[in-house]
Protein backbone atom coordinates (compact mmCIF):
# COMPACT_ATOMS: atom_id res chain seq x y z
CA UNK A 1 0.00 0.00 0.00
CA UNK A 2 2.95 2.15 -0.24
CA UNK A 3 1.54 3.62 -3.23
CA UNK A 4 -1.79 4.89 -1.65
CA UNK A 5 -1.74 8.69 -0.62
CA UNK A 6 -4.61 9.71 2.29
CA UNK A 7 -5.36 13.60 1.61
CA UNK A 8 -8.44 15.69 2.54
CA UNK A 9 -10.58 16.68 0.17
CA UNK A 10 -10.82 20.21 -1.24
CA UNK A 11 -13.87 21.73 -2.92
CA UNK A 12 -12.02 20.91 -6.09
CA UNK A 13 -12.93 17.27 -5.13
CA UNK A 14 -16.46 17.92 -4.95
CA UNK A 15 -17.66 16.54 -8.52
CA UNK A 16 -15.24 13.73 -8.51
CA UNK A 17 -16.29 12.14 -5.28
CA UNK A 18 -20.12 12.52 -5.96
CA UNK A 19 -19.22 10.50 -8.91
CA UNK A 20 -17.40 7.83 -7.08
CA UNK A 21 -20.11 7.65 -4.04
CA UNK A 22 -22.69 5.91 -6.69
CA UNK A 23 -20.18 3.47 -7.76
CA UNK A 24 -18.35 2.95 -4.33
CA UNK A 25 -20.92 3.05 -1.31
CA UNK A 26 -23.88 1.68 -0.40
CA UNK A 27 -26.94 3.50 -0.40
CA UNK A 28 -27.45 7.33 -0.49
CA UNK A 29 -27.79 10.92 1.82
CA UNK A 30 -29.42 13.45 1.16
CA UNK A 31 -26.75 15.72 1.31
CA UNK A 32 -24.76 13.19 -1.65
CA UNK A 33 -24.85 16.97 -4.00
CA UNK A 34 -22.66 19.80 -4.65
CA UNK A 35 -24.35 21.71 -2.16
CA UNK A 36 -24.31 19.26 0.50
CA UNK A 37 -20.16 18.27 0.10
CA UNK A 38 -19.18 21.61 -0.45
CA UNK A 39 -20.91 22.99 2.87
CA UNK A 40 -18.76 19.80 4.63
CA UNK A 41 -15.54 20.61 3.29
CA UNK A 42 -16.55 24.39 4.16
CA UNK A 43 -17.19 23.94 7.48
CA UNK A 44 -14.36 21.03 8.52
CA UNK A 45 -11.69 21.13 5.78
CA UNK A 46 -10.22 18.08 7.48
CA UNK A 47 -13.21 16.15 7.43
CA UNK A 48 -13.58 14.08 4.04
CA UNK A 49 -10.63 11.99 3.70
CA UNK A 50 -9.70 10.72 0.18
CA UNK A 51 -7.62 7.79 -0.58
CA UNK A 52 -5.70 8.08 -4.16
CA UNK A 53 -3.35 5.40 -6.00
CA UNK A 54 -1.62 6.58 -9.05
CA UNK A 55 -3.79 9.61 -8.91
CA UNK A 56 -7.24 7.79 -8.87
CA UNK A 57 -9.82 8.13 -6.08
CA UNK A 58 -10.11 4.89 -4.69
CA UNK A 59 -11.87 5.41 -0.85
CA UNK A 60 -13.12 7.82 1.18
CA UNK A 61 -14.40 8.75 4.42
CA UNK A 62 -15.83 11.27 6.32
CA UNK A 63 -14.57 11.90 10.04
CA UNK A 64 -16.71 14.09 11.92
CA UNK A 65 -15.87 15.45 15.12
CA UNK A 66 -18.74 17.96 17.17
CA UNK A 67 -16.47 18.61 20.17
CA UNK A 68 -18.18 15.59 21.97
CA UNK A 69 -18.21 12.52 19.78
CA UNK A 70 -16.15 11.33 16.89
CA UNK A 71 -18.43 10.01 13.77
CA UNK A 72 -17.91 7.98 11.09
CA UNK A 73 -19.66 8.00 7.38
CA UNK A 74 -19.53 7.08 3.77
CA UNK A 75 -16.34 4.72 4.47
CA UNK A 76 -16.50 3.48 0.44
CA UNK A 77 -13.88 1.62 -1.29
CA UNK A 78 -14.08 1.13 -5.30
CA UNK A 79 -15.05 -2.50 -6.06
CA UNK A 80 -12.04 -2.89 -8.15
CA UNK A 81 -9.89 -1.82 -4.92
CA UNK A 82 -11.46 -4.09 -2.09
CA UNK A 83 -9.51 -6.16 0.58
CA UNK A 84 -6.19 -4.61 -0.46
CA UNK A 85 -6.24 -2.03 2.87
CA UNK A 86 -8.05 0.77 1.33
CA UNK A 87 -10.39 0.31 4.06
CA UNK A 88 -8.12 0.22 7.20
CA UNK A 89 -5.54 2.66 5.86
CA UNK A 90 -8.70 5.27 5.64
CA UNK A 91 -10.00 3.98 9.12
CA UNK A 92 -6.33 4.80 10.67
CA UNK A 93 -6.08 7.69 9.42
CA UNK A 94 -9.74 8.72 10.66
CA UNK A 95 -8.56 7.01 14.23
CA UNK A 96 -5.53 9.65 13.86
CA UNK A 97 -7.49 12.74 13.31
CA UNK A 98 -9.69 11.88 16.34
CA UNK A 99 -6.96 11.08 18.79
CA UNK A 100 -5.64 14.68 17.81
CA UNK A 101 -8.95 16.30 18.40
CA UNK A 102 -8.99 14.73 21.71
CA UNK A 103 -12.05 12.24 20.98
CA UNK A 104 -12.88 9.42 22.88
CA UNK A 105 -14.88 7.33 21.23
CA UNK A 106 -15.99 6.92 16.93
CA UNK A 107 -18.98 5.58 15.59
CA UNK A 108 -20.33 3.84 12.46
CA UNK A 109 -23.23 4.58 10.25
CA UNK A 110 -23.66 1.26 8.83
CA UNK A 111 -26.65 -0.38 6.99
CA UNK A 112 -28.37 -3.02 8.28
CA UNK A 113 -28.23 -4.57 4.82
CA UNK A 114 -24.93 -4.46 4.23
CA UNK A 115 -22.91 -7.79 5.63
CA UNK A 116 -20.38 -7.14 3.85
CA UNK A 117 -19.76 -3.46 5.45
CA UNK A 118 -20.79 -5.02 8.92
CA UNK A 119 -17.54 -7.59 8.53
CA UNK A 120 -15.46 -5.14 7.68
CA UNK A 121 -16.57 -2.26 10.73
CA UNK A 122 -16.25 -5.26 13.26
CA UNK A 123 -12.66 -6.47 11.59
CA UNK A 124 -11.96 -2.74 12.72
CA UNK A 125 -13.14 -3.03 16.11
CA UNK A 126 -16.56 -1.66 15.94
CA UNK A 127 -18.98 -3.03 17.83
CA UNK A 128 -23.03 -3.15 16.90
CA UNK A 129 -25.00 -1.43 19.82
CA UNK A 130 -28.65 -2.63 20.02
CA UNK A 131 -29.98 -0.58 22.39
CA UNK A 132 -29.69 2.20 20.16
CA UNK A 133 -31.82 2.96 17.15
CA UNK A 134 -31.29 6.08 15.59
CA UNK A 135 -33.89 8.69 14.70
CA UNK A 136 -33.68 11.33 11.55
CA UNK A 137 -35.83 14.35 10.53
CA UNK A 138 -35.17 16.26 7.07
CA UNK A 139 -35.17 19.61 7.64
């Protein structure tokens, strides 16, 4: 994995990795538009992670940090780069940024659908909580 470079994104970014998202991740967000990346990378430059070989987006990941709690979203890999450490080399870097923010603990958004995501989250040591459910309004 030498070759892979971790970088954040910039709002140059923004029309490349709404093109990879359909390709790369699982399901959708309403925010998946220009509008909805841009105000992201606006707000926390650090945030969105990219992961490039030979100058090709091949993961990203969003790391979101509130001041209280670290999250964890759109961790998507291209099919053609799978189980070669995209993955975990985007995870440790996210597991970087929040030990310098001074987080304590990440989590996951990850579909209930998806085993294949679910393998992969708990290979990273993420754990499913139960006793949570989570609860969304559009606004």
């Amino acid at each position: 994995m030498s070759d892979l470079r971790i970088r954040c994104a910039t709002l140059a970014d923004i029309d490349a990795v709404l093109r990879f998202w359909p390709e790369a991740a699982e399901g959708t967000s309403i925010s998946d538009d220009h509008d909805g990346v841009s105000r992201l990378i606006a707000r926390d430059p650090e945030a969105l992670l990219l992961a490039e070989r030979e100058g090709l987006l091949v993961g990203s990941v969003i790391t979101g940090f509130d001041g209280w709690r670290c999250h964890v979203y759109r961790l998507a890999v291209h099919p053609g780069f799978r189980r070669q450490g995209v993955g975990t080399a985007l995870l440790e870097a996210a597991d970087a940024r929040f030990a310098a923010l001074g987080g304590r603990r990440a989590d996951a958004m990850v579909l209930e659908a998806n085993e294949r995501a679910q393998h992969a989250w708990a290979a990273a040591g993420y754990h499913r909580e139960d006793h949570w459910r989570r609860w969304v309004k559009p606004l």
